[in-house]
C-alpha atoms as a PDB file:
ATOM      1  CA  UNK A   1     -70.283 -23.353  30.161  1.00  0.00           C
ATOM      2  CA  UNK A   2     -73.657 -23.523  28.645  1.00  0.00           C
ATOM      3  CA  UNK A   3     -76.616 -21.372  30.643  1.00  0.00           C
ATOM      4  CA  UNK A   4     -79.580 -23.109  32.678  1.00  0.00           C
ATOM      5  CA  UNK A   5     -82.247 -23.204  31.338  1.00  0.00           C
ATOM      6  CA  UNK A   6     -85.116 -20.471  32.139  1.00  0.00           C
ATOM      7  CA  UNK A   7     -87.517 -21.471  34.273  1.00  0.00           C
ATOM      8  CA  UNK A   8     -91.175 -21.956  32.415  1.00  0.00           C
ATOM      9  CA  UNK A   9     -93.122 -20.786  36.184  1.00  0.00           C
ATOM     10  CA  UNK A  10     -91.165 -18.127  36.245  1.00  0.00           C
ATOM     11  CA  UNK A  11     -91.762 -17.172  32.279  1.00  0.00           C
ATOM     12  CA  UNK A  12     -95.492 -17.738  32.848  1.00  0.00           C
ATOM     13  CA  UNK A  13     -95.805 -15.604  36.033  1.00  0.00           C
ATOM     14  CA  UNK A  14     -93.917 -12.785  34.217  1.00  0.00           C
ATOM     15  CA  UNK A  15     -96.444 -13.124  31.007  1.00  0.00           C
ATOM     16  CA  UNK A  16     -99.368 -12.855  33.065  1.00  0.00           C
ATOM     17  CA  UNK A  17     -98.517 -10.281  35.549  1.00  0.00           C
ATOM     18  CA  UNK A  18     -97.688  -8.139  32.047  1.00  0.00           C
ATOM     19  CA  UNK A  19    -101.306  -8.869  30.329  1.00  0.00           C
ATOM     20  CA  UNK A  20    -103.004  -7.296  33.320  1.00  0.00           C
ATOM     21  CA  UNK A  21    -100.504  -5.218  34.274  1.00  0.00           C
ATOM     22  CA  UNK A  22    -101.167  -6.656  38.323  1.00  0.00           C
ATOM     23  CA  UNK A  23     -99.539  -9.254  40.427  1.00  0.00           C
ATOM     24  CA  UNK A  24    -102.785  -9.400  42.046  1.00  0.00           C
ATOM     25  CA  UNK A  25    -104.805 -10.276  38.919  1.00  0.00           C
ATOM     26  CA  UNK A  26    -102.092 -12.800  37.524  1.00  0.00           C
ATOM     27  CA  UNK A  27    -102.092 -14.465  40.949  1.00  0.00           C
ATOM     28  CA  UNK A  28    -105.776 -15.069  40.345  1.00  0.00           C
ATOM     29  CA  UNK A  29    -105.422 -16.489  36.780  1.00  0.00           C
ATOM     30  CA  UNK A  30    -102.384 -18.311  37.925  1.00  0.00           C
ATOM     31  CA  UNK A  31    -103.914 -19.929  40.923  1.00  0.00           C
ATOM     32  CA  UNK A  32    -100.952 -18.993  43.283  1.00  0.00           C
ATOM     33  CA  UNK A  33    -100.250 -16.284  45.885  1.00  0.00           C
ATOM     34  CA  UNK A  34     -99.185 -12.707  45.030  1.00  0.00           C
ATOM     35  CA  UNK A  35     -96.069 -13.132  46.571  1.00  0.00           C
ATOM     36  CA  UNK A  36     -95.440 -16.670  44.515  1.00  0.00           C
ATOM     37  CA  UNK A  37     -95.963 -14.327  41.287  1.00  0.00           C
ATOM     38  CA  UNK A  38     -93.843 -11.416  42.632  1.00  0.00           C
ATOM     39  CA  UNK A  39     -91.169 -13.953  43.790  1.00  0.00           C
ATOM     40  CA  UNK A  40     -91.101 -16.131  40.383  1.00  0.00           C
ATOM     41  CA  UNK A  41     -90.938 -12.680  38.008  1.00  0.00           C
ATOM     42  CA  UNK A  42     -87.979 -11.557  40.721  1.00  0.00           C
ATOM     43  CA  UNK A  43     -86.232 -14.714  40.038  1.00  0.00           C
ATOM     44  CA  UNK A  44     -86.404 -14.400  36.277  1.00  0.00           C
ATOM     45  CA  UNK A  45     -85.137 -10.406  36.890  1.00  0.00           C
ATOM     46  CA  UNK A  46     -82.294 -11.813  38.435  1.00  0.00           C
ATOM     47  CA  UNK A  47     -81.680 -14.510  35.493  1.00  0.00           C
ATOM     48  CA  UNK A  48     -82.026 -11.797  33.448  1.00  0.00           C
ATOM     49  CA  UNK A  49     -79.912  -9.057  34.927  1.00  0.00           C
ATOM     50  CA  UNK A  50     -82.739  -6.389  33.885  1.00  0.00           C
ATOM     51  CA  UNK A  51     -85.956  -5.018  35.587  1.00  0.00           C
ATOM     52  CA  UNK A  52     -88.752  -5.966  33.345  1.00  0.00           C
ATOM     53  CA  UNK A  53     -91.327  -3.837  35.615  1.00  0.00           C
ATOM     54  CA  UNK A  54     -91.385  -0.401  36.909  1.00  0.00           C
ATOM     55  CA  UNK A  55     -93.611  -0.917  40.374  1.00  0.00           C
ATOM     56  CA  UNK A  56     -96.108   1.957  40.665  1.00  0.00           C
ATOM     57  CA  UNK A  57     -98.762   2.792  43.193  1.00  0.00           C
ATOM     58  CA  UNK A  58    -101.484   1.396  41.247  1.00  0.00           C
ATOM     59  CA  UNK A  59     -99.769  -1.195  38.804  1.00  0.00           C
ATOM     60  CA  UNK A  60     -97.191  -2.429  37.144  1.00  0.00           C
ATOM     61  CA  UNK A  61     -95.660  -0.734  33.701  1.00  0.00           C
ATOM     62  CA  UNK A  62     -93.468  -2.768  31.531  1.00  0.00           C
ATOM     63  CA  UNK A  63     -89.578  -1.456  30.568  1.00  0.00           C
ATOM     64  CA  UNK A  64     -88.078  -1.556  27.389  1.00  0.00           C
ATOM     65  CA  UNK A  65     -87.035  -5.192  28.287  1.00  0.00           C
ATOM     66  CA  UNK A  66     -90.070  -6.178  29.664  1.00  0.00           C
ATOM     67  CA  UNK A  67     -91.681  -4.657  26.768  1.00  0.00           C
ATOM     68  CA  UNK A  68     -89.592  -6.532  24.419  1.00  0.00           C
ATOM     69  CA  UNK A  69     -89.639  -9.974  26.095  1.00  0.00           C
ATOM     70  CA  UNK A  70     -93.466 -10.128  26.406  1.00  0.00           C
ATOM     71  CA  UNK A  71     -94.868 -10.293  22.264  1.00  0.00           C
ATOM     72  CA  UNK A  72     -92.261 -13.572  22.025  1.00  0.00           C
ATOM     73  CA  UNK A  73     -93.387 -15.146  25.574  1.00  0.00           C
ATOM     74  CA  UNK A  74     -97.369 -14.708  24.214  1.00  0.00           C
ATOM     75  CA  UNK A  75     -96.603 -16.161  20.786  1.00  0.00           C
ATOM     76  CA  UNK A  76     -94.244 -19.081  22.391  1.00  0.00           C
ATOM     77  CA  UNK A  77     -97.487 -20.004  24.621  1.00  0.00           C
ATOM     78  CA  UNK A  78     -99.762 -19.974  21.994  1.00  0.00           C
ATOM     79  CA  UNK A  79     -98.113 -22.292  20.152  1.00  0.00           C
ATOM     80  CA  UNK A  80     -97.462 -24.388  22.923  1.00  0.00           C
ATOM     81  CA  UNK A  81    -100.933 -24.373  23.598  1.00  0.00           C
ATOM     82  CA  UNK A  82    -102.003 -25.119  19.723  1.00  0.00           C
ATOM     83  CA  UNK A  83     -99.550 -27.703  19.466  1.00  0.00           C
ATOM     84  CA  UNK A  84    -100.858 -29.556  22.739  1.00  0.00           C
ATOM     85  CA  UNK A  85    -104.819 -29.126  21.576  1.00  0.00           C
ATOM     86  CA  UNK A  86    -103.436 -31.007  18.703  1.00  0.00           C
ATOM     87  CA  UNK A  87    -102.956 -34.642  20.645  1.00  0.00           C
ATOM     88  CA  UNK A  88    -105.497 -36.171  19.891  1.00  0.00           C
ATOM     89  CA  UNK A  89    -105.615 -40.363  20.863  1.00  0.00           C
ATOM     90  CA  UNK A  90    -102.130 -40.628  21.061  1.00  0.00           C
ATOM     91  CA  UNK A  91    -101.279 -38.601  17.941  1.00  0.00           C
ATOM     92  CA  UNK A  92    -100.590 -35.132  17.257  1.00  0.00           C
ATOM     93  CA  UNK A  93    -103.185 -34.180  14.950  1.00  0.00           C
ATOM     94  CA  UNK A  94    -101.707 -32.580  11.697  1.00  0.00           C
ATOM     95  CA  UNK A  95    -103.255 -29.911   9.450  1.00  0.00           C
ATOM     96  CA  UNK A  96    -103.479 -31.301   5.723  1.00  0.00           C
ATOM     97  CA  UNK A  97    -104.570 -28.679   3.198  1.00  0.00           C
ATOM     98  CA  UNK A  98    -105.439 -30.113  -0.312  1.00  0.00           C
ATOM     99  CA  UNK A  99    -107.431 -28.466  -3.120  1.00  0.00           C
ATOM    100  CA  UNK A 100    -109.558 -30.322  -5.688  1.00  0.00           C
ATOM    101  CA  UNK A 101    -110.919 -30.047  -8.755  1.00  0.00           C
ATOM    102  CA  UNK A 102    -114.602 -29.597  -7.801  1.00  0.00           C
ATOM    103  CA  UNK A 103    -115.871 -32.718  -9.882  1.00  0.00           C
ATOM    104  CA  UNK A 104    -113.072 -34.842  -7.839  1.00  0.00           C
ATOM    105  CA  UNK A 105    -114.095 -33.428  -4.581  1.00  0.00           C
ATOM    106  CA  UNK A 106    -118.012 -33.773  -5.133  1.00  0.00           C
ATOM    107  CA  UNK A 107    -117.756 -36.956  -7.274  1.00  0.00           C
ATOM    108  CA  UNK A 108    -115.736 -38.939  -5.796  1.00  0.00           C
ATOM    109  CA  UNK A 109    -113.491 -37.145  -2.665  1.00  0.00           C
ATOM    110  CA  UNK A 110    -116.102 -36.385  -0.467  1.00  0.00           C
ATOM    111  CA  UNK A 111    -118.007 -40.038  -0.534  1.00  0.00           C
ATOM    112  CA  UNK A 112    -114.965 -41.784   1.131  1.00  0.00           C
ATOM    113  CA  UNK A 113    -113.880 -38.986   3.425  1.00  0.00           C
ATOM    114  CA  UNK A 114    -115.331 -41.210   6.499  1.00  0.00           C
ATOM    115  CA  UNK A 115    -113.048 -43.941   5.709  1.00  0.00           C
ATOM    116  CA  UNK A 116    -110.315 -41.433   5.615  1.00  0.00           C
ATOM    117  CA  UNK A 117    -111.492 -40.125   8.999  1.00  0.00           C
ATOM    118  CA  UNK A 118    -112.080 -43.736  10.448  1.00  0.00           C
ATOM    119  CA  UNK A 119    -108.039 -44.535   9.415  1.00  0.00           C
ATOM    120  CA  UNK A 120    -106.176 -41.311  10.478  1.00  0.00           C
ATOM    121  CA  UNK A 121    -108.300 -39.306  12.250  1.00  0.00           C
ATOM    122  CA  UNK A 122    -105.740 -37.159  13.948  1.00  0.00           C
ATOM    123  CA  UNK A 123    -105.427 -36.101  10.284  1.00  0.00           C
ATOM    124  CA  UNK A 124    -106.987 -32.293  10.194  1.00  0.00           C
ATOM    125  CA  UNK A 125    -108.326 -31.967   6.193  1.00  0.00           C
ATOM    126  CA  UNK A 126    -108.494 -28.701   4.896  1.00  0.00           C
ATOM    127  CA  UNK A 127    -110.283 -28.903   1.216  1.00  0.00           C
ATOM    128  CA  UNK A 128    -110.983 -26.402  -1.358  1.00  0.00           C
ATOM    129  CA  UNK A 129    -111.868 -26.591  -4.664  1.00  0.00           C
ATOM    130  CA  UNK A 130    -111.054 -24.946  -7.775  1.00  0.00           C
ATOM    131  CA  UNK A 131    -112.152 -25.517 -11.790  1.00  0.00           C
ATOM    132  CA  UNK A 132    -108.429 -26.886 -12.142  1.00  0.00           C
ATOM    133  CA  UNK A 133    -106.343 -24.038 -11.906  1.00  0.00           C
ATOM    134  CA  UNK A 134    -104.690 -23.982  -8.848  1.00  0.00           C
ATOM    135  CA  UNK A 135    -101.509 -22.583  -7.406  1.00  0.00           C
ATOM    136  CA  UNK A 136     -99.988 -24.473  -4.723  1.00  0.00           C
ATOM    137  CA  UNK A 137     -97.735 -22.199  -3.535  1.00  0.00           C
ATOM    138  CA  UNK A 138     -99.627 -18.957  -3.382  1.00  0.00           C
ATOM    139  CA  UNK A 139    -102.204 -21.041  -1.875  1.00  0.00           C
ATOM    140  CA  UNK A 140    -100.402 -23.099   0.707  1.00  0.00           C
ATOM    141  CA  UNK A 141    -101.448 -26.120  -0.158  1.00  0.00           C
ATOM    142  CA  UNK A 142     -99.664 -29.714   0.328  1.00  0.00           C
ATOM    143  CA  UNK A 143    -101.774 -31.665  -2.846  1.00  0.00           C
ATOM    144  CA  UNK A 144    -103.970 -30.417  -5.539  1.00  0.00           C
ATOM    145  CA  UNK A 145    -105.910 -33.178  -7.785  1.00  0.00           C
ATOM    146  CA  UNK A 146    -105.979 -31.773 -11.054  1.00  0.00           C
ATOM    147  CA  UNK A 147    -107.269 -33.065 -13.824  1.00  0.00           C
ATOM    148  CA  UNK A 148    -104.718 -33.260 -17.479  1.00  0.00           C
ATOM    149  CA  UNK A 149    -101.725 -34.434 -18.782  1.00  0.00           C
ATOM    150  CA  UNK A 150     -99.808 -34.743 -15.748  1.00  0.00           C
ATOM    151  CA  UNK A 151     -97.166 -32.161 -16.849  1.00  0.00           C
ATOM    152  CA  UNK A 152     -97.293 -28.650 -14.300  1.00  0.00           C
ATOM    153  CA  UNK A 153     -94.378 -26.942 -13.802  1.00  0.00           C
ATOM    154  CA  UNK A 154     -91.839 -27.695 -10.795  1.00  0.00           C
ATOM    155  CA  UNK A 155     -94.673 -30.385  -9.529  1.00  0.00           C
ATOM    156  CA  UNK A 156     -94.412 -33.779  -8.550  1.00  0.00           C
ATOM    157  CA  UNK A 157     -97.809 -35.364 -10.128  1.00  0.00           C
ATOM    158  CA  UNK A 158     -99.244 -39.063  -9.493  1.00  0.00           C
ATOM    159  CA  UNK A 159    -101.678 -40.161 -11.634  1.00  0.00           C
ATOM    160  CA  UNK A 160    -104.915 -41.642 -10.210  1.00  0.00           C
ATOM    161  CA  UNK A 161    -107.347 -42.671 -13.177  1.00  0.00           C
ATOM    162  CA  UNK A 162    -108.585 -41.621 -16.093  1.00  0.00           C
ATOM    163  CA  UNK A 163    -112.237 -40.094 -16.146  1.00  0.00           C
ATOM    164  CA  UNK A 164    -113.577 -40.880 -19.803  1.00  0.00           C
ATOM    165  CA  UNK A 165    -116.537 -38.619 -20.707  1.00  0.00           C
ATOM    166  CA  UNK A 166    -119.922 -39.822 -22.340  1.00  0.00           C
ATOM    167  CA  UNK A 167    -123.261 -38.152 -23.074  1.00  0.00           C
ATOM    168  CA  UNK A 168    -125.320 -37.669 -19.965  1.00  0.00           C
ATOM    169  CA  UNK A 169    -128.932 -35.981 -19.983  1.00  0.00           C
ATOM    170  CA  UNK A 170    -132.171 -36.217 -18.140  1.00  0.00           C
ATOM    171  CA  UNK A 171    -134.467 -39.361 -19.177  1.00  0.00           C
ATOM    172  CA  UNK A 172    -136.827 -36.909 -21.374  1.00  0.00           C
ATOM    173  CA  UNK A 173    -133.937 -35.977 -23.342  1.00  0.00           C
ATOM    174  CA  UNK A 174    -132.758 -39.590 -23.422  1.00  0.00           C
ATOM    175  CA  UNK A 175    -135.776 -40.640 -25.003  1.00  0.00           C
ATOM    176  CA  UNK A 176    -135.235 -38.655 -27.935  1.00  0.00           C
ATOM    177  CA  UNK A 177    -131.985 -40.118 -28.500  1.00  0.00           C
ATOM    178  CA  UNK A 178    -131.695 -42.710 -30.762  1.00  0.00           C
ATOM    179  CA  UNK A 179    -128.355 -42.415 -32.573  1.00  0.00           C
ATOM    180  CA  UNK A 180    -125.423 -40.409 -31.086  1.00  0.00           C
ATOM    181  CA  UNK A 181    -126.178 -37.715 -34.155  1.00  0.00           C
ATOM    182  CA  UNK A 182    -129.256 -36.962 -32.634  1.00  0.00           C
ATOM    183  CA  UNK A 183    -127.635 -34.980 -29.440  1.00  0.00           C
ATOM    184  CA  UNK A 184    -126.750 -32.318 -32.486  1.00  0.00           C
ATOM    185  CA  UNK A 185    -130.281 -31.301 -32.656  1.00  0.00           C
ATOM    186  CA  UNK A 186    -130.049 -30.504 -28.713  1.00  0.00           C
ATOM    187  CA  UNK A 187    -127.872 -27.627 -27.302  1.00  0.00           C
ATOM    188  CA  UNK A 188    -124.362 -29.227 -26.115  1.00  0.00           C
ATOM    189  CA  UNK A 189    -122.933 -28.779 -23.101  1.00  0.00           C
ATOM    190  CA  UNK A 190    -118.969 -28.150 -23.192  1.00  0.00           C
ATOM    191  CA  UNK A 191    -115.917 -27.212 -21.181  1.00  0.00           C
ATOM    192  CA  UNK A 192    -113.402 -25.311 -22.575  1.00  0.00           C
ATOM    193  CA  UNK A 193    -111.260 -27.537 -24.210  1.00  0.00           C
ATOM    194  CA  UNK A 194    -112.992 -27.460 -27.682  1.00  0.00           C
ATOM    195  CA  UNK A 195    -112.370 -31.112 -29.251  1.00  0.00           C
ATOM    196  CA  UNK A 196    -114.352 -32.909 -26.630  1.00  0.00           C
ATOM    197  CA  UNK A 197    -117.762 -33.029 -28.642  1.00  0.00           C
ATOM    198  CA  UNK A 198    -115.379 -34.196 -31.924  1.00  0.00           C
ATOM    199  CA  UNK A 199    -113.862 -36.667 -30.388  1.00  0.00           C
ATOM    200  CA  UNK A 200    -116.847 -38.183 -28.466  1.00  0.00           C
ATOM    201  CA  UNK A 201    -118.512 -38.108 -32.184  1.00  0.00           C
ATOM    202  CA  UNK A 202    -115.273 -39.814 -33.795  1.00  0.00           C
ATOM    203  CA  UNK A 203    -115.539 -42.127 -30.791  1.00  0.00           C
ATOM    204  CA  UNK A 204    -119.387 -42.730 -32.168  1.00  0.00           C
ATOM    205  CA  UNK A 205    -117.769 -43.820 -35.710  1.00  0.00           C
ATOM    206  CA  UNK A 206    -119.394 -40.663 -37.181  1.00  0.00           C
ATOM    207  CA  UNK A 207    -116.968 -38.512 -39.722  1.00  0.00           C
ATOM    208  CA  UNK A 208    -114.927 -35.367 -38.469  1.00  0.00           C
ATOM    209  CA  UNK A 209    -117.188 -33.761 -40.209  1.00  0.00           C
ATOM    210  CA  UNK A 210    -120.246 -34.641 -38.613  1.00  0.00           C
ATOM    211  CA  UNK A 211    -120.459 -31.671 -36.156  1.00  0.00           C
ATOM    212  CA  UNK A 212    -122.030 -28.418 -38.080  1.00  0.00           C
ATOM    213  CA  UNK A 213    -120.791 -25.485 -37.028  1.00  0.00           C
ATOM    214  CA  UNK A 214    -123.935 -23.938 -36.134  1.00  0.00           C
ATOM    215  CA  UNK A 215    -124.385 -27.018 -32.990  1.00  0.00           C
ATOM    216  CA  UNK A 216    -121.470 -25.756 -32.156  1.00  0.00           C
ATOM    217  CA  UNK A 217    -122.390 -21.895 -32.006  1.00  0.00           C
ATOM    218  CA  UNK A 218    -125.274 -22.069 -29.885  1.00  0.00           C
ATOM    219  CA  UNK A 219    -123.214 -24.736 -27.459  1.00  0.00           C
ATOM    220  CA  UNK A 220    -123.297 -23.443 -23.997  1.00  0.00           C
ATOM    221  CA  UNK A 221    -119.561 -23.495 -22.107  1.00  0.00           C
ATOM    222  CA  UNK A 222    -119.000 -24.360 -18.581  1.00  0.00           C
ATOM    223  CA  UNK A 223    -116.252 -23.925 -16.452  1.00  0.00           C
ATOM    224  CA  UNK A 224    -116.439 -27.487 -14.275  1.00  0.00           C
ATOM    225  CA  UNK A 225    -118.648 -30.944 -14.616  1.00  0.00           C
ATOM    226  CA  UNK A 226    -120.455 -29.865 -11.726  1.00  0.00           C
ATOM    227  CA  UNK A 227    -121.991 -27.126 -13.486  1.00  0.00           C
ATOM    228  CA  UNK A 228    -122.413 -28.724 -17.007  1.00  0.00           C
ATOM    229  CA  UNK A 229    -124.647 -31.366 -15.135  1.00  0.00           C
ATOM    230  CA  UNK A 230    -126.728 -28.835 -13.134  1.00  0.00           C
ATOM    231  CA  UNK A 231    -127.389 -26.985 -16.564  1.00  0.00           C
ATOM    232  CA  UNK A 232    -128.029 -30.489 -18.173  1.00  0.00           C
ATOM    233  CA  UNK A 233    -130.679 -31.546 -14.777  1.00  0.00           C
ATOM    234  CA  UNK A 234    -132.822 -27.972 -15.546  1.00  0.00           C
ATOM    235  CA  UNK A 235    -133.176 -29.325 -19.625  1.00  0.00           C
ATOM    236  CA  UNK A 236    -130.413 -26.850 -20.629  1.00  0.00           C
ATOM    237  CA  UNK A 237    -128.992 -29.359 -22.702  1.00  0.00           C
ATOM    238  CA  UNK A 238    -126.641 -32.576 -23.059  1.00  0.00           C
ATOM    239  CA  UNK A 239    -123.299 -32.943 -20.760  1.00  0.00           C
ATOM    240  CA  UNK A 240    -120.411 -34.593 -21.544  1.00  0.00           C
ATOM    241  CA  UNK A 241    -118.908 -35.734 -18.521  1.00  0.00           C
ATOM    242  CA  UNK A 242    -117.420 -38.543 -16.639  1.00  0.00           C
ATOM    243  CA  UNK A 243    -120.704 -40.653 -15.539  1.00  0.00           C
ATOM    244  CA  UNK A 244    -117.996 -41.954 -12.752  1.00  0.00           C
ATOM    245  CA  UNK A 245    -118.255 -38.952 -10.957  1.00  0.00           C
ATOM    246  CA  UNK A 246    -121.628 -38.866 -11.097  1.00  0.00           C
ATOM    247  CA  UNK A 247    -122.654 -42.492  -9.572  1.00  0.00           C
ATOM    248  CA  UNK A 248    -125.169 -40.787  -7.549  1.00  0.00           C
ATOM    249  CA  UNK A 249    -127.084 -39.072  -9.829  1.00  0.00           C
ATOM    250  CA  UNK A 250    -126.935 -42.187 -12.105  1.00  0.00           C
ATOM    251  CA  UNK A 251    -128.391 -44.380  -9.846  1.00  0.00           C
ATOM    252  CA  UNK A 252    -130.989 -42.210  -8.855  1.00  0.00           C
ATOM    253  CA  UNK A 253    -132.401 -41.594 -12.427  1.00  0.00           C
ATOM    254  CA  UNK A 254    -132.490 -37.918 -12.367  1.00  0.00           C
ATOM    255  CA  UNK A 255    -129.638 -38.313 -14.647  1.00  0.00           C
ATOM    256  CA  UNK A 256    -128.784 -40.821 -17.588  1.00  0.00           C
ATOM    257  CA  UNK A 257    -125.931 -42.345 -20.182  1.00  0.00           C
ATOM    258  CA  UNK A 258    -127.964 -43.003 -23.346  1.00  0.00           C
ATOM    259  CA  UNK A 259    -124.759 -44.231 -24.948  1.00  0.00           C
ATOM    260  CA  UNK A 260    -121.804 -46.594 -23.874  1.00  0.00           C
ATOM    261  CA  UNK A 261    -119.419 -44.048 -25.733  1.00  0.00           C
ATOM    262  CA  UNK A 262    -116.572 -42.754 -24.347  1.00  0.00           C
ATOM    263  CA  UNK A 263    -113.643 -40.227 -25.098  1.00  0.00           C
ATOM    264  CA  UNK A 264    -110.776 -39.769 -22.885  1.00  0.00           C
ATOM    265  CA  UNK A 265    -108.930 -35.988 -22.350  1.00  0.00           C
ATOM    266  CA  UNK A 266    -106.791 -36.721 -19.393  1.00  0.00           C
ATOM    267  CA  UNK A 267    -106.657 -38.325 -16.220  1.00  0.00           C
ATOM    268  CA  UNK A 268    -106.678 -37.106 -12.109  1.00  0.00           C
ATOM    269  CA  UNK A 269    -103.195 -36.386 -10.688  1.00  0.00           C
ATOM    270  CA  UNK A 270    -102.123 -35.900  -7.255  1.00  0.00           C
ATOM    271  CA  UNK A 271     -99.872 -33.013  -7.290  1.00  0.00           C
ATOM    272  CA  UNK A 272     -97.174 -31.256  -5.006  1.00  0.00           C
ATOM    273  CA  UNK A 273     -94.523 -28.757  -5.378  1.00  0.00           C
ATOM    274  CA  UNK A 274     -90.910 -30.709  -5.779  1.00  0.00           C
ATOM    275  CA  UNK A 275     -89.764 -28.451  -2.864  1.00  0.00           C
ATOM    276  CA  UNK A 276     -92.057 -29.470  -0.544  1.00  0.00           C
ATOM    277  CA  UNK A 277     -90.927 -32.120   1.415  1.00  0.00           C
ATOM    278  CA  UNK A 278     -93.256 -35.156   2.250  1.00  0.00           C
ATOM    279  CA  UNK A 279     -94.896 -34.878   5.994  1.00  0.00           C
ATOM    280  CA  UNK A 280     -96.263 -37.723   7.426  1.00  0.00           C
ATOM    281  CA  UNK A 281     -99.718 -36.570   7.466  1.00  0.00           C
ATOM    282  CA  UNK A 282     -99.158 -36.375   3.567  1.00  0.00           C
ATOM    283  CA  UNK A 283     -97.995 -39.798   3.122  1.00  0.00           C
ATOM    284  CA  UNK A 284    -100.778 -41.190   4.925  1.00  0.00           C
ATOM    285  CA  UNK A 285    -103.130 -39.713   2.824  1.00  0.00           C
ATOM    286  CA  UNK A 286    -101.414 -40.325  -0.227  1.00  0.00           C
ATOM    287  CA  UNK A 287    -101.075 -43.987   0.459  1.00  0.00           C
ATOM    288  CA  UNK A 288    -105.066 -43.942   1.390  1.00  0.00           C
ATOM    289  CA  UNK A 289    -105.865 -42.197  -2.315  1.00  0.00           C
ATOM    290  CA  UNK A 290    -103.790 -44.652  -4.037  1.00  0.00           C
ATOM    291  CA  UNK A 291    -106.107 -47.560  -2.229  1.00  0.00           C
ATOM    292  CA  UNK A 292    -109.396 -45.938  -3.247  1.00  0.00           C
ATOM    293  CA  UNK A 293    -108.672 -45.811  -7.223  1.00  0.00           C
ATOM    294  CA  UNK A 294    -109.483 -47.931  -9.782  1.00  0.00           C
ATOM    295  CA  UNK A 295    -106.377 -50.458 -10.486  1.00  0.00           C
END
């Protein structure tokens, strides 16, 4: 014969009476009579078969059983009481955690976020960005936008776009520019895949050739976009980027494309681990990404 249930008044009476260690004080909090809380923790006694107080002149001191019951009644309320804060219009507002490579999340992420908000806002994002390495696992995260091949190990990955990279300086620099060899004569700006600055120059029709080793010596390595363009806005030199993560910029002038070259090194993927199943929360903003690419 299965057992009733236990009664939730008489669990709540019996949680608060142990946090202050009073009937009185629990009575108080619990907007009920002393003798409601003294009956309600008597009943659960009695479902119990065990004293979970030992009355004293002054107070109340918890038994072993009362001592044990009371650290799973506390965390059984809080999350009671986290999952309830979490209705929001209807929904039940769910925690989404995705990382970013920082050009993604500055370039392109961030500007549509309001639209995200406006079509699921019981959707709680959690971002953080990285310079594309990333470990979902370790970091608890349900989708990291890297940028690559698409190949990571144990991940599912959906590709998003490509991001081809061109020359982008300020409109001093620009000036100056005449023929794509001319950036040799100005420090580069690089990440640290080496071949970009070749292939953006084979891309230009120039030979393999055409880069001297010494342009390449004094070139000045960054670990993300967003800080090869900073360098390249204080006249540290010329970026190569994708100018579609930097729209902003672009249309401002502070920051220009002197040349409609481009070379491609990979595209943005939405990533997750194979053994993490699919909430709703991710689907939804899946489903939202996919819209917001380029076809």
């Amino acid at each position: 014969m299965p057992r009733a249930p236990l009664p939730l008044n008489a669990l709540r009476a019996f949680e608060a009476a142990a946090r202050h260690q009073s009937l009185t004080r629990a009575a108080i909090e619990l907007c009920v009579t002393q003798a409601a809380v003294s009956h309600q923790v008597k009943l659960l006694e009695e479902r119990l078969r065990v004293s979970l107080f030992k009355r004293l002149p002054r107070g109340l001191m918890l038994t072993a059983e009362g001592e044990a019951l009371l650290p799973v009644l506390r965390d059984s309320f809080d999350r009671m009481a986290d999952l309830l804060d979490r209705f929001d219009s209807g929904y039940v507002r769910e925690v989404l955690s995705v990382g970013a490579v920082g050009t993604f999340a500055v370039g392109w992420l961030t500007p549509r976020l309001a639209n995200l908000r406006e079509r699921h806002p019981h959707i709680e994002l959690r971002l953080s960005t990285n310079n594309n390495r990333v470990d979902l696992a370790a970091e608890g995260l349900d989708y990291a936008i890297r940028f690559g091949g698409g190949a990571w190990h144990e991940t599912r990955a959906e590709r998003l776009f490509e991001a081809p990279l061109s020359v982008l300086c300020t409109p001093p620099i620009a000036a100056r520019l005449k023929t794509p060899q001319d950036a040799l004569s100005h420090t580069l700006l690089r990440s640290y895949r080496g071949d970009e600055w070749t292939g953006w120059l084979e891309a230009a029709g120039l030979p393999t050739d055409a880069l001297p080793p010494q342009a390449m010596a004094r070139a000045m390595m960054c670990d993300s976009s967003l800080v090869m363009i900073e360098a390249a806005l204080q006249g540290a030199g010329i970026a190569l980027a994708p100018p579609m993560m930097f729209e902003r910029l672009l249309a401002s002038g502070e920051i220009v494309q002197p040349f409609q070259i481009y070379v491609s090194r990979g595209s943005y993927w939405l990533t997750s681990l194979q053994s993490r199943p699919e909430t709703p929360a991710m689907r939804l903003f899946r489903e939202w990404l996919l819209e917001t690419v380029p076809s």
